[in-house]
Structure formats: structure tokens, C-alpha cells
PDB file of N, CA and C in Angstrom:
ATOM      1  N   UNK A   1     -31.495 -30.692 -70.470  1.00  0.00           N
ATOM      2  CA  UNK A   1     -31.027 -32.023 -70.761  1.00  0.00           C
ATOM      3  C   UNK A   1     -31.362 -32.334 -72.215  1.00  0.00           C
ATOM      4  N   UNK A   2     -30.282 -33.034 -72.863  1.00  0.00           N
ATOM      5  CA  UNK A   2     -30.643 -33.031 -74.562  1.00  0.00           C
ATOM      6  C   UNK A   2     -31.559 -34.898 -74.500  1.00  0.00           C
ATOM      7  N   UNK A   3     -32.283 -34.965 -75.751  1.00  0.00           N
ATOM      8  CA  UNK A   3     -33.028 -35.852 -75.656  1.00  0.00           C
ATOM      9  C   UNK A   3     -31.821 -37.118 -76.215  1.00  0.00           C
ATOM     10  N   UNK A   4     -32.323 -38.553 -75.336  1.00  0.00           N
ATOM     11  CA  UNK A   4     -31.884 -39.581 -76.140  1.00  0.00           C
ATOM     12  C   UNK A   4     -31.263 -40.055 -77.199  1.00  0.00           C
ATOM     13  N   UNK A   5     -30.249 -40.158 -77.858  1.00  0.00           N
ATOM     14  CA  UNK A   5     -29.616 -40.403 -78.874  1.00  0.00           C
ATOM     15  C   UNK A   5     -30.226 -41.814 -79.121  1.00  0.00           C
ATOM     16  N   UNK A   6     -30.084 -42.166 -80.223  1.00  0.00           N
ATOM     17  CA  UNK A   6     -31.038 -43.237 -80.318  1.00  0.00           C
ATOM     18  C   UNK A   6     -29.981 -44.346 -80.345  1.00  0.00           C
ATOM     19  N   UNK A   7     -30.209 -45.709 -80.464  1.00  0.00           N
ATOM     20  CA  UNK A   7     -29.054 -46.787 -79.809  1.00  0.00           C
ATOM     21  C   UNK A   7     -29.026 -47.451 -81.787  1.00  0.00           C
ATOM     22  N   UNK A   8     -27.932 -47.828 -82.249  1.00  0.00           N
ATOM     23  CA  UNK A   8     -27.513 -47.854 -83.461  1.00  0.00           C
ATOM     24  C   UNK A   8     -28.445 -49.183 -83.974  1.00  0.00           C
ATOM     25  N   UNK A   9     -29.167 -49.990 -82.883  1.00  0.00           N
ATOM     26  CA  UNK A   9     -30.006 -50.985 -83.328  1.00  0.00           C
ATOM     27  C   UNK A   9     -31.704 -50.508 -83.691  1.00  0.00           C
ATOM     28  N   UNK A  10     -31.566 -49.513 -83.587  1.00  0.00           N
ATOM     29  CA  UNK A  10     -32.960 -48.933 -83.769  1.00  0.00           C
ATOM     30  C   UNK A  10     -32.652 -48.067 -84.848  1.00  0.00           C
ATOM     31  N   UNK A  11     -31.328 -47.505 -85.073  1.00  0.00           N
ATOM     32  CA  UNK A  11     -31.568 -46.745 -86.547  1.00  0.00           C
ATOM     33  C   UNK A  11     -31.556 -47.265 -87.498  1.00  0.00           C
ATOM     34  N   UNK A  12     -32.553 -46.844 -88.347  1.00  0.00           N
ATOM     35  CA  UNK A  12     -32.868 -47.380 -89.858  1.00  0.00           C
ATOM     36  C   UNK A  12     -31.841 -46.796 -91.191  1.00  0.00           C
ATOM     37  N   UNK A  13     -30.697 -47.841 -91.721  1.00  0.00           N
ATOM     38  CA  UNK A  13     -29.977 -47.103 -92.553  1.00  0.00           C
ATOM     39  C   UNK A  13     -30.461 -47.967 -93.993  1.00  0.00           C
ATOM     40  N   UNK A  14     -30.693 -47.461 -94.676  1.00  0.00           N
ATOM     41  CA  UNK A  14     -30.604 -47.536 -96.257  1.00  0.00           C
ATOM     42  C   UNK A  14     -30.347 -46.982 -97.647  1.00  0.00           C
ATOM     43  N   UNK A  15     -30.000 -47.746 -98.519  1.00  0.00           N
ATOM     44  CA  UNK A  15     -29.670 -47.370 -99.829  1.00  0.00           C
ATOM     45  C   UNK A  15     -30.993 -47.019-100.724  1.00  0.00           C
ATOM     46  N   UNK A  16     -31.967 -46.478-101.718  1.00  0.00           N
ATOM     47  CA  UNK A  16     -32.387 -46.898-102.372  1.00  0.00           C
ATOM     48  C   UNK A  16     -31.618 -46.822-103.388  1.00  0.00           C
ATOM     49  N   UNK A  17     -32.343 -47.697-104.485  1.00  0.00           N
ATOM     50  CA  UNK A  17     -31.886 -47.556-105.875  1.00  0.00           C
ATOM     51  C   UNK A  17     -32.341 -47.421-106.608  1.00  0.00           C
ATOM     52  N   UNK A  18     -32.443 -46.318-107.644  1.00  0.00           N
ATOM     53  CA  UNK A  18     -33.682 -45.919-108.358  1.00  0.00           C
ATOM     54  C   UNK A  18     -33.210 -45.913-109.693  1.00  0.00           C
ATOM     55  N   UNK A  19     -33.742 -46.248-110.847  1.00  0.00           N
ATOM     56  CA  UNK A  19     -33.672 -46.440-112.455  1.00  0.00           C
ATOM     57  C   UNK A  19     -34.495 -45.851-112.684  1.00  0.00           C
ATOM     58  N   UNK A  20     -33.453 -45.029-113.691  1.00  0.00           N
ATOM     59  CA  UNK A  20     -34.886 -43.974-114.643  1.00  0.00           C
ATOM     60  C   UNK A  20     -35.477 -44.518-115.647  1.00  0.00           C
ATOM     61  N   UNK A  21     -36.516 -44.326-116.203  1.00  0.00           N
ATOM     62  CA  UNK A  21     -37.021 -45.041-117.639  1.00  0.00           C
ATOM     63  C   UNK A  21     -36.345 -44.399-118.497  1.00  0.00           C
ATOM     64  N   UNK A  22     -36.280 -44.900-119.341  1.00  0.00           N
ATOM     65  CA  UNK A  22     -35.413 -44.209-121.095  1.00  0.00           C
ATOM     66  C   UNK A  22     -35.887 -43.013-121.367  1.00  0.00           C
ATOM     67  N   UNK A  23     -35.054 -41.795-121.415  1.00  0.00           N
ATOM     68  CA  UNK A  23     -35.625 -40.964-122.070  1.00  0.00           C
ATOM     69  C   UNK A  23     -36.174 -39.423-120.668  1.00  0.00           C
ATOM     70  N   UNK A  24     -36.079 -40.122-119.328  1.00  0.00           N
ATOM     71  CA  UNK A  24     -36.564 -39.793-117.854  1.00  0.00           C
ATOM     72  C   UNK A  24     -35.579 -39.135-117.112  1.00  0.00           C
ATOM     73  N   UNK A  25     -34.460 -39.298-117.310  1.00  0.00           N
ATOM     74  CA  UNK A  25     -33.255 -38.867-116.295  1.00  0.00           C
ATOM     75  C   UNK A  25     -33.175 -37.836-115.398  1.00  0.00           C
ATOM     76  N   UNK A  26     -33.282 -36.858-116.537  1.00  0.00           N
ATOM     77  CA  UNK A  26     -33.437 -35.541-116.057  1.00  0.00           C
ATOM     78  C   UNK A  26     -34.758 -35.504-115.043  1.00  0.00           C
ATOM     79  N   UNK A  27     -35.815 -36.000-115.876  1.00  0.00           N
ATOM     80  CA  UNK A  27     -37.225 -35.806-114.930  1.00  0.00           C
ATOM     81  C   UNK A  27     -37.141 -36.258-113.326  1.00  0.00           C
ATOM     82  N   UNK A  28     -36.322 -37.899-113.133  1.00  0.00           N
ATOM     83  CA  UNK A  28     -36.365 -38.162-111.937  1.00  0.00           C
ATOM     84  C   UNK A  28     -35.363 -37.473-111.348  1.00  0.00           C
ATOM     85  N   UNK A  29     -33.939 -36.784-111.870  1.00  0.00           N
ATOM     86  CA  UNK A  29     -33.074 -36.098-110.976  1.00  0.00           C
ATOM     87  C   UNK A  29     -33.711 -35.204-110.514  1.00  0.00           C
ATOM     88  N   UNK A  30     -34.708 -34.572-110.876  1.00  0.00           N
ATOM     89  CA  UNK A  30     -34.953 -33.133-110.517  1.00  0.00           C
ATOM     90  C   UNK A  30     -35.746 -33.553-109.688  1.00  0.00           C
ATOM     91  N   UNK A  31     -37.193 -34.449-109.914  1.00  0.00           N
ATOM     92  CA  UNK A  31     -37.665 -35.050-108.704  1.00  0.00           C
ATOM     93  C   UNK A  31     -37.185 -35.452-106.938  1.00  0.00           C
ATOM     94  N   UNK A  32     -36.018 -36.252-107.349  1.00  0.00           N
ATOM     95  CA  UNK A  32     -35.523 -36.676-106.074  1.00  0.00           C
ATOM     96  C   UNK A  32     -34.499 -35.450-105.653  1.00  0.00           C
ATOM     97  N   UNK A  33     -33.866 -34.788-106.365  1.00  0.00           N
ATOM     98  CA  UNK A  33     -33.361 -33.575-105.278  1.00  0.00           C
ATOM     99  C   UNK A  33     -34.225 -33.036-104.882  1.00  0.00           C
ATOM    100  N   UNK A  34     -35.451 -32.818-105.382  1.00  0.00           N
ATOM    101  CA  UNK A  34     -36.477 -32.154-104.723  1.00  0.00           C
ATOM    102  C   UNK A  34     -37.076 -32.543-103.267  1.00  0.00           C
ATOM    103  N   UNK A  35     -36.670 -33.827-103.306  1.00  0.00           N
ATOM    104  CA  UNK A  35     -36.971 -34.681-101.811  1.00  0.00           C
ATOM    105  C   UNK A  35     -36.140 -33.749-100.806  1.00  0.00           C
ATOM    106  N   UNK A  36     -34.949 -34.009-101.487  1.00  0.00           N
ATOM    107  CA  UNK A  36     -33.520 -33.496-100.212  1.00  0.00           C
ATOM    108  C   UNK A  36     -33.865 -32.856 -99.020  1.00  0.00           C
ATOM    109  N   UNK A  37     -33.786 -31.048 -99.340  1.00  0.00           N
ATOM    110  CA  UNK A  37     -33.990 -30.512 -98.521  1.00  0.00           C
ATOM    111  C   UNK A  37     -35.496 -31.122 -98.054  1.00  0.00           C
ATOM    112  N   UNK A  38     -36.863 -30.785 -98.041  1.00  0.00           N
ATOM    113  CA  UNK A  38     -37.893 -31.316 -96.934  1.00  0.00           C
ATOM    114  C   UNK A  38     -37.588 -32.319 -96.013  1.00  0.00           C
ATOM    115  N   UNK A  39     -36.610 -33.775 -96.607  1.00  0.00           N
ATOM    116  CA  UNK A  39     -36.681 -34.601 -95.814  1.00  0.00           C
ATOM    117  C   UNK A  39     -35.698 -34.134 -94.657  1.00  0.00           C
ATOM    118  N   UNK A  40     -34.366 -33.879 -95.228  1.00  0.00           N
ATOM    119  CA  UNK A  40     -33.386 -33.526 -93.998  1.00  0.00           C
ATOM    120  C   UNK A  40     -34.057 -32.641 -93.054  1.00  0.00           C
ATOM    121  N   UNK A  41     -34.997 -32.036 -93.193  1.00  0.00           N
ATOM    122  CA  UNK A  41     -35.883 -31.057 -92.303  1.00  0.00           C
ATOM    123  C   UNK A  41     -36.880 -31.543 -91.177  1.00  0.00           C
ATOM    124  N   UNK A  42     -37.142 -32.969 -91.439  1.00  0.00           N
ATOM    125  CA  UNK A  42     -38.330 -33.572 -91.065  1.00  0.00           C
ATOM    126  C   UNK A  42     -37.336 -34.625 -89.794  1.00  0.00           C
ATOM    127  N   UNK A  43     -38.221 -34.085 -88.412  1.00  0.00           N
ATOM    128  CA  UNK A  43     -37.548 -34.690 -87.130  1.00  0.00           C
ATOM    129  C   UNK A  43     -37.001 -36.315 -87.357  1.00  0.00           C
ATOM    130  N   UNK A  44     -35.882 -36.404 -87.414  1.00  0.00           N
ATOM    131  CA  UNK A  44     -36.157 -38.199 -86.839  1.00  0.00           C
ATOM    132  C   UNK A  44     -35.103 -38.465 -88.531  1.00  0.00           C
ATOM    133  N   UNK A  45     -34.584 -37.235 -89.412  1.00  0.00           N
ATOM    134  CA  UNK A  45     -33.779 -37.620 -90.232  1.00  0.00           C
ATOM    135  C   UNK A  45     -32.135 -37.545 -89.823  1.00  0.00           C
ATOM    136  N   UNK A  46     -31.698 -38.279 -89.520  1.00  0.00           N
ATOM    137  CA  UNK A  46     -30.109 -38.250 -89.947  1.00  0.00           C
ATOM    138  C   UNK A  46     -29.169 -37.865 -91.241  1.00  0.00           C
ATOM    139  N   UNK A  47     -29.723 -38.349 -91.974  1.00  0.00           N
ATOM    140  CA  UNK A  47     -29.379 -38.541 -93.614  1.00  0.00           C
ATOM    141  C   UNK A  47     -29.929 -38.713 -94.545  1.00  0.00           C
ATOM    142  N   UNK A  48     -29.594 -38.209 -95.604  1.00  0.00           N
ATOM    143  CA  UNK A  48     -30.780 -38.103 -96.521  1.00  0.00           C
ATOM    144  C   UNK A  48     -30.004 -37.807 -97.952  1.00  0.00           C
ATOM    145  N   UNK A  49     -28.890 -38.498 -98.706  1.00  0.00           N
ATOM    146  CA  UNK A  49     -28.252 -37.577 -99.550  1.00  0.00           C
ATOM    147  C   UNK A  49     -28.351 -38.551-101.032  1.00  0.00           C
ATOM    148  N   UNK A  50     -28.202 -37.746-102.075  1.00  0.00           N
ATOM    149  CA  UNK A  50     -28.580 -38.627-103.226  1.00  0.00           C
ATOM    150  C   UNK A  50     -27.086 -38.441-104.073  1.00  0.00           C
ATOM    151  N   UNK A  51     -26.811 -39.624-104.684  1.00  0.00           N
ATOM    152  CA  UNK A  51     -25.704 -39.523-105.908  1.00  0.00           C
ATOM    153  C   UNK A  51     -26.796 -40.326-107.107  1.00  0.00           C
ATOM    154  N   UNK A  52     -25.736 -40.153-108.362  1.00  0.00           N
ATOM    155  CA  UNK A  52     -25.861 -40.741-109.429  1.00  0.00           C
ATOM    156  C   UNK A  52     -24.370 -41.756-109.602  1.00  0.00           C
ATOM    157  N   UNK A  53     -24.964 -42.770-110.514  1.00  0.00           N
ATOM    158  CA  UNK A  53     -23.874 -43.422-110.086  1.00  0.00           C
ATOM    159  C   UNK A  53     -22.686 -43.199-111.590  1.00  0.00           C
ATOM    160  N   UNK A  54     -21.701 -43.051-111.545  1.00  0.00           N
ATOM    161  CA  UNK A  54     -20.710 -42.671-112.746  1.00  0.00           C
ATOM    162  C   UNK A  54     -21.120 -43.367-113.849  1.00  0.00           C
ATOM    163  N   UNK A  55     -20.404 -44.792-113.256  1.00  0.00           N
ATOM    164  CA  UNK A  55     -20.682 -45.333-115.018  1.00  0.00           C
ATOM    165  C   UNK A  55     -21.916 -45.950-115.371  1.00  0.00           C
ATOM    166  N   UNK A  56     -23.369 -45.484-114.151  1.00  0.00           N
ATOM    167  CA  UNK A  56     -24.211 -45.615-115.066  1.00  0.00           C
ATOM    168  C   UNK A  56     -25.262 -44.845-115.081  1.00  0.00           C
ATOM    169  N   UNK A  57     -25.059 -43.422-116.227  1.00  0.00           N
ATOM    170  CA  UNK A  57     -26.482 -42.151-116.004  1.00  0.00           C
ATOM    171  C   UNK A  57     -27.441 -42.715-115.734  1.00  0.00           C
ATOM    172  N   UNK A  58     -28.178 -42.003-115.147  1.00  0.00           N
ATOM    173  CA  UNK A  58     -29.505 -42.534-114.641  1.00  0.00           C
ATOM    174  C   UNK A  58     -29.729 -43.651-113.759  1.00  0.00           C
ATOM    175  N   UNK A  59     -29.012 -43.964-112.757  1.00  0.00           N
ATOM    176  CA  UNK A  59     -29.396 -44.620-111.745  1.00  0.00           C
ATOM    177  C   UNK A  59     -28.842 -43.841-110.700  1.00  0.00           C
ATOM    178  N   UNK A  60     -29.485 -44.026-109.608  1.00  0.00           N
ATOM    179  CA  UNK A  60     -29.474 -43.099-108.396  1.00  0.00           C
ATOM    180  C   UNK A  60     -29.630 -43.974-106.831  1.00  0.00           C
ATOM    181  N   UNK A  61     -28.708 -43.147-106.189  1.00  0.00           N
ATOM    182  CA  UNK A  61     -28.490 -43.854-105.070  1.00  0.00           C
ATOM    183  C   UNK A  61     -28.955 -42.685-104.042  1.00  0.00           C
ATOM    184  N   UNK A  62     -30.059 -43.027-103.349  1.00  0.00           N
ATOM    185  CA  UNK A  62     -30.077 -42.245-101.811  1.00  0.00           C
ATOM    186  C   UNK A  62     -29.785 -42.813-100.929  1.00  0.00           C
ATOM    187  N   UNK A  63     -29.012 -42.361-100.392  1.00  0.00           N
ATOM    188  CA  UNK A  63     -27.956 -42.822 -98.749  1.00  0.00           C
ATOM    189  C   UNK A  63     -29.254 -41.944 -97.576  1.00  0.00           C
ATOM    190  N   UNK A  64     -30.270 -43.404 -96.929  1.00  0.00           N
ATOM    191  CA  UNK A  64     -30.952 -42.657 -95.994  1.00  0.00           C
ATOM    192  C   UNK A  64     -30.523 -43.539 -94.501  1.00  0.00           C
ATOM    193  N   UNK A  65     -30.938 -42.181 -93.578  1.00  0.00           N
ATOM    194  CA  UNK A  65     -30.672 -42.700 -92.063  1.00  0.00           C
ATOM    195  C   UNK A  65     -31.581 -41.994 -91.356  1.00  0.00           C
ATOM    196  N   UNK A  66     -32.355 -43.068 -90.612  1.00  0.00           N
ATOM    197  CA  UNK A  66     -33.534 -42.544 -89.697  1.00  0.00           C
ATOM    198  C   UNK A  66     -33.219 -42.673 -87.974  1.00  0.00           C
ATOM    199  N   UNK A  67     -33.965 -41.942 -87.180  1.00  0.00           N
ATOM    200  CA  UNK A  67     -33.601 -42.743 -86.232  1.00  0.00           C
ATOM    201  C   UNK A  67     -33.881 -44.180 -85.433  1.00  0.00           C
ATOM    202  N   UNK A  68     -35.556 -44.722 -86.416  1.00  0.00           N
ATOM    203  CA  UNK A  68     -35.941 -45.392 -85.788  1.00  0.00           C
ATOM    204  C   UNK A  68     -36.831 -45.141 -87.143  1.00  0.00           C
ATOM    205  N   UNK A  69     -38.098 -46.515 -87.017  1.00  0.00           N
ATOM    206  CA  UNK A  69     -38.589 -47.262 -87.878  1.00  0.00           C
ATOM    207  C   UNK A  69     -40.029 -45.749 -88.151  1.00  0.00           C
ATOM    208  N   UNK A  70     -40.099 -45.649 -86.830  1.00  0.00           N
ATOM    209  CA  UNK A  70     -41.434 -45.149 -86.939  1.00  0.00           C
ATOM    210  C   UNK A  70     -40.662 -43.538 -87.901  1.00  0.00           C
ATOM    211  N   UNK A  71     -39.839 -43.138 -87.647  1.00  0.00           N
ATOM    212  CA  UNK A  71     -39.366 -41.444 -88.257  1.00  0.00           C
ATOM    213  C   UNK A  71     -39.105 -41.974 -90.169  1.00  0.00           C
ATOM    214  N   UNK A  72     -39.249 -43.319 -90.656  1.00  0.00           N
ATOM    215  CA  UNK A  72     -39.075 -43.736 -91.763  1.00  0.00           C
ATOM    216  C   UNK A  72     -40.621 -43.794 -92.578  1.00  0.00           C
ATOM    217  N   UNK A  73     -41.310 -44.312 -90.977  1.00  0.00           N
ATOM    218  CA  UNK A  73     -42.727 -44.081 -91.890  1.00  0.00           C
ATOM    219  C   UNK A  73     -43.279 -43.135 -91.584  1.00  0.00           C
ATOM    220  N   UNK A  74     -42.660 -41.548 -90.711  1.00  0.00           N
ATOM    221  CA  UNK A  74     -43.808 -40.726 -90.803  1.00  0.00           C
ATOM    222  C   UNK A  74     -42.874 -39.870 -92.143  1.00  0.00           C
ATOM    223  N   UNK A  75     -41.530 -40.257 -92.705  1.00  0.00           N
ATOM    224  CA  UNK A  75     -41.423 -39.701 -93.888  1.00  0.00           C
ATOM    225  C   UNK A  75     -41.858 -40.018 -94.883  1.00  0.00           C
ATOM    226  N   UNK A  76     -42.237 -41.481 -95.270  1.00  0.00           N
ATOM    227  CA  UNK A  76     -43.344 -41.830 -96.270  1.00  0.00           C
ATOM    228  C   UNK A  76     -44.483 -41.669 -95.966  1.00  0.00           C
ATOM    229  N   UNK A  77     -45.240 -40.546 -94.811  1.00  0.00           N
ATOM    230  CA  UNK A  77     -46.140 -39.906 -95.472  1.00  0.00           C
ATOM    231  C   UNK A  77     -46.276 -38.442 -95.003  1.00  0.00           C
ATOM    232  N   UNK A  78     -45.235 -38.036 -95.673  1.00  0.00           N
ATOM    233  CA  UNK A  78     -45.029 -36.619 -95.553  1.00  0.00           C
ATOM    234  C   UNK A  78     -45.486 -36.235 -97.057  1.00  0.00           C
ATOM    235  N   UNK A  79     -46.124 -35.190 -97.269  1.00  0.00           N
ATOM    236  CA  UNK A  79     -46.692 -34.640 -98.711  1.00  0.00           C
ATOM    237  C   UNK A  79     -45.359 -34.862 -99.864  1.00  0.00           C
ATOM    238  N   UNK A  80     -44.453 -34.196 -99.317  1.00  0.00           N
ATOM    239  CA  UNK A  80     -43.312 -34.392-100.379  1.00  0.00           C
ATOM    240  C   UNK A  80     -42.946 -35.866-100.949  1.00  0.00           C
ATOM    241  N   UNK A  81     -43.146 -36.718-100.529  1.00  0.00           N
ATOM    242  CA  UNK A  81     -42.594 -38.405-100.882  1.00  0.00           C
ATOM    243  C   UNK A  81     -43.991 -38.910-101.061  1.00  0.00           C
ATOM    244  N   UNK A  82     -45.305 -38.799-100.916  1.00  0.00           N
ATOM    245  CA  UNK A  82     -46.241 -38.931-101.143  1.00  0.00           C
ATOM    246  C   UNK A  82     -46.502 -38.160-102.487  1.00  0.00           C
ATOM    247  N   UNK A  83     -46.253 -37.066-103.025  1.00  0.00           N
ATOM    248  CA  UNK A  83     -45.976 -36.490-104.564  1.00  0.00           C
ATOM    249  C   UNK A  83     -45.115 -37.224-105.048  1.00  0.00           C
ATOM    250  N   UNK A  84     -43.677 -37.257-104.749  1.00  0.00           N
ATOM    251  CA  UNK A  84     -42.890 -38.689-105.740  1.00  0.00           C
ATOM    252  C   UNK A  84     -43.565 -39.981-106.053  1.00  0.00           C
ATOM    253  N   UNK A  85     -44.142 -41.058-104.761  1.00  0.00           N
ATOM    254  CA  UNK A  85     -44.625 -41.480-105.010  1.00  0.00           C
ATOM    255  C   UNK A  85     -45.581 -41.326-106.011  1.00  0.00           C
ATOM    256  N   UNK A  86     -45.957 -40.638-106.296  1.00  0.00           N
ATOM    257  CA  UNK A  86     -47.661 -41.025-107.255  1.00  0.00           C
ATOM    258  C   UNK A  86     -46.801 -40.390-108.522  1.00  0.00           C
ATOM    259  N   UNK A  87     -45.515 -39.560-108.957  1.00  0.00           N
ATOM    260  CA  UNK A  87     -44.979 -39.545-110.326  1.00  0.00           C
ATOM    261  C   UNK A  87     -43.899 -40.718-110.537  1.00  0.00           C
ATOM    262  N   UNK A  88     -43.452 -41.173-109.249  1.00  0.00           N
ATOM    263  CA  UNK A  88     -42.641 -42.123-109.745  1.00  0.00           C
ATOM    264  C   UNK A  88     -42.968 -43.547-110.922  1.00  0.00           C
ATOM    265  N   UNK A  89     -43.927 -43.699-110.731  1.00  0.00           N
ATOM    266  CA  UNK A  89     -44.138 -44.735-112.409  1.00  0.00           C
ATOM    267  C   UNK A  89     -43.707 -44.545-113.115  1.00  0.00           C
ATOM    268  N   UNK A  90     -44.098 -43.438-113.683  1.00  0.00           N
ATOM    269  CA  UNK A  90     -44.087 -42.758-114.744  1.00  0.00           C
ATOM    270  C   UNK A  90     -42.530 -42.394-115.453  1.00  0.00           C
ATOM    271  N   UNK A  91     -41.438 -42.706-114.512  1.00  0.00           N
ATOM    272  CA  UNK A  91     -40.108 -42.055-114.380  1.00  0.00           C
ATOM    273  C   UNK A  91     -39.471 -43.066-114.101  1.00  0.00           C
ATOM    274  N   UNK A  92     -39.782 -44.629-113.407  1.00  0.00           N
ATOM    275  CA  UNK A  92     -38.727 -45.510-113.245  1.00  0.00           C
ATOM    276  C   UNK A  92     -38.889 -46.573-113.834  1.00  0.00           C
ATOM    277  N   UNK A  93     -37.580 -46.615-114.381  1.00  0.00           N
ATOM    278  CA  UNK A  93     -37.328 -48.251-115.197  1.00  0.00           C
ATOM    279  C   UNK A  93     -37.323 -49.146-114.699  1.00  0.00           C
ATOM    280  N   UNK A  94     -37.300 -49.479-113.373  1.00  0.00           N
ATOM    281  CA  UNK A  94     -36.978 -50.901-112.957  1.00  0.00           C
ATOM    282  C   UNK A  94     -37.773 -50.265-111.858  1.00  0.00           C
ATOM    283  N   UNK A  95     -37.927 -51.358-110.672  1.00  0.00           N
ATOM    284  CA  UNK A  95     -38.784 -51.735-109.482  1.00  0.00           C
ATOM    285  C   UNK A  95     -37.784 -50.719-108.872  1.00  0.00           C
ATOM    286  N   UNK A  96     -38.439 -49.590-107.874  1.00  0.00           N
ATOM    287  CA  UNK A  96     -37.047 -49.214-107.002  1.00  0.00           C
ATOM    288  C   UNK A  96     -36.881 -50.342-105.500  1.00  0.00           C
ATOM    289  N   UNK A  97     -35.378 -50.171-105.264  1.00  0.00           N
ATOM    290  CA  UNK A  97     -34.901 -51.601-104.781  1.00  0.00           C
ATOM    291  C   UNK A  97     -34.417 -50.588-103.625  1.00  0.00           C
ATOM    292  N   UNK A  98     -34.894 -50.954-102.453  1.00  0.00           N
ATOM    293  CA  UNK A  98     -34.664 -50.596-101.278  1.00  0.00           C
ATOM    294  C   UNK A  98     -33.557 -51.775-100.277  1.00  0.00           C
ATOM    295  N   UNK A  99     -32.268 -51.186 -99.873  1.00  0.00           N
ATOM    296  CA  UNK A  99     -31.271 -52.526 -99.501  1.00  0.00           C
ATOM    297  C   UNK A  99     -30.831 -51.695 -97.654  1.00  0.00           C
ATOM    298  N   UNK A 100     -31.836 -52.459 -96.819  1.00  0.00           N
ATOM    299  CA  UNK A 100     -31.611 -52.349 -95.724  1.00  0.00           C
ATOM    300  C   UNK A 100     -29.651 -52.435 -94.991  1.00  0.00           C
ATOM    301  N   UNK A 101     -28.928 -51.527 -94.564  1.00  0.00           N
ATOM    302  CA  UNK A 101     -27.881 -51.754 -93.743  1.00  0.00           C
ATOM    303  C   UNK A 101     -28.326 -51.892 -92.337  1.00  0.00           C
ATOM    304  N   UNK A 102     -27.482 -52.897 -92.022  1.00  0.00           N
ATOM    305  CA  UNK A 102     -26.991 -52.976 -90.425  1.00  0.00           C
ATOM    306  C   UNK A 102     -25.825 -52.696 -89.945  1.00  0.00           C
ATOM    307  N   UNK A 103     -25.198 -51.677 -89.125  1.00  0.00           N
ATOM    308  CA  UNK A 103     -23.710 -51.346 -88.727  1.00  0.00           C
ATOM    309  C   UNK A 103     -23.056 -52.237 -88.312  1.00  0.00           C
ATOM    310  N   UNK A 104     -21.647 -52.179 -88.643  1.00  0.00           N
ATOM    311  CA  UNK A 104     -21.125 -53.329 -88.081  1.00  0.00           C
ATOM    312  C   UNK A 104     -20.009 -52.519 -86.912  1.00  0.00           C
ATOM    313  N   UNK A 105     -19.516 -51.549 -87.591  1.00  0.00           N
ATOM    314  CA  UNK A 105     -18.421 -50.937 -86.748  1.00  0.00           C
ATOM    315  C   UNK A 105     -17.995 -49.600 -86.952  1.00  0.00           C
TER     316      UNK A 105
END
């Protein structure tokens, strides 16, 4: 029997949005692809994919989907996002801005 699919009110979908500091671009691209693969690996991920946005280098969008609240926080503290964390200062221009979705249809 396959386990539970989880019910679309319990999955956690979000955008972040991340700004590089001047001069950083490169440093945080290479950073956050570095997330990619570990996270898509780690139980309880759906999604996990990063763009840059066209017309503006250096800002970055990760498209994440969990199944549930708790698989969001055992990925913030998985070693890999726990290393971003502690270089990310150092690399972002602005506050990173986390923008919760809810499905509609």
C-alpha cells in the first residue's frame, strides 16, 4: 500500500526571493544551485527549482513545495541550508523575502 498523499491544505508552497549584493551574483548562483540537488533528495520535498529572473541579473527565484510544515523545517535544518544560511549575509542585498502560496485550482 503506497503512503498518504498529502491533502493540498497541508502542502507548503513558496517563492523565495533572493538579491545578490553588488558585485555577488555569481557567488550566490553557485551557492543556491548547490541547494538543488540535496534538497530534492530530502523526504517530504516536492519541489525545489531555482530561476534568475531576465530583466533583473541577480535576483533569484526558488519555486519550493513541501509536503507539510514540519518537511519545511526539517529542511532548514539540514547541513546544506544551514551552510547557506551562515554565507548568505555576506551575498544578499536585500532581506530574502519569502511569499507563502495557497492553491486555488
Amino acid at each position: 500500500m503506497s503512503s498518504p498523499v498529502p491533502t493540498p491544505s497541508r502542502t507548503v508552497t513558496m517563492i523565495a526571493v533572493i538579491v545578490a549584493a553588488p558585485g555577488r551574483r555569481e557567488d550566490l548562483r553557485a551557492e543556491l544551485t548547490a541547494l538543488v540537488a540535496p534538497t530534492r533528495q530530502e523526504a517530504g520535498c516536492r519541489d525545489y527549482r531555482l530561476f534568475e529572473l531576465e530583466e533583473s541579473p541577480g535576483t533569484f527565484q526558488m519555486h519550493e513545495q513541501f509536503d507539510d510544515e514540519a518537511a519545511l523545517e526539517a529542511h532548514r535544518a539540514m547541513p546544506h541550508f544551514q551552510a547557506f544560511a551562515k554565507k548568505a549575509p555576506a551575498l544578499l542585498g536585500a532581506p530574502l523575502q519569502l511569499i507563502k502560496l495557497t492553491p486555488l485550482a
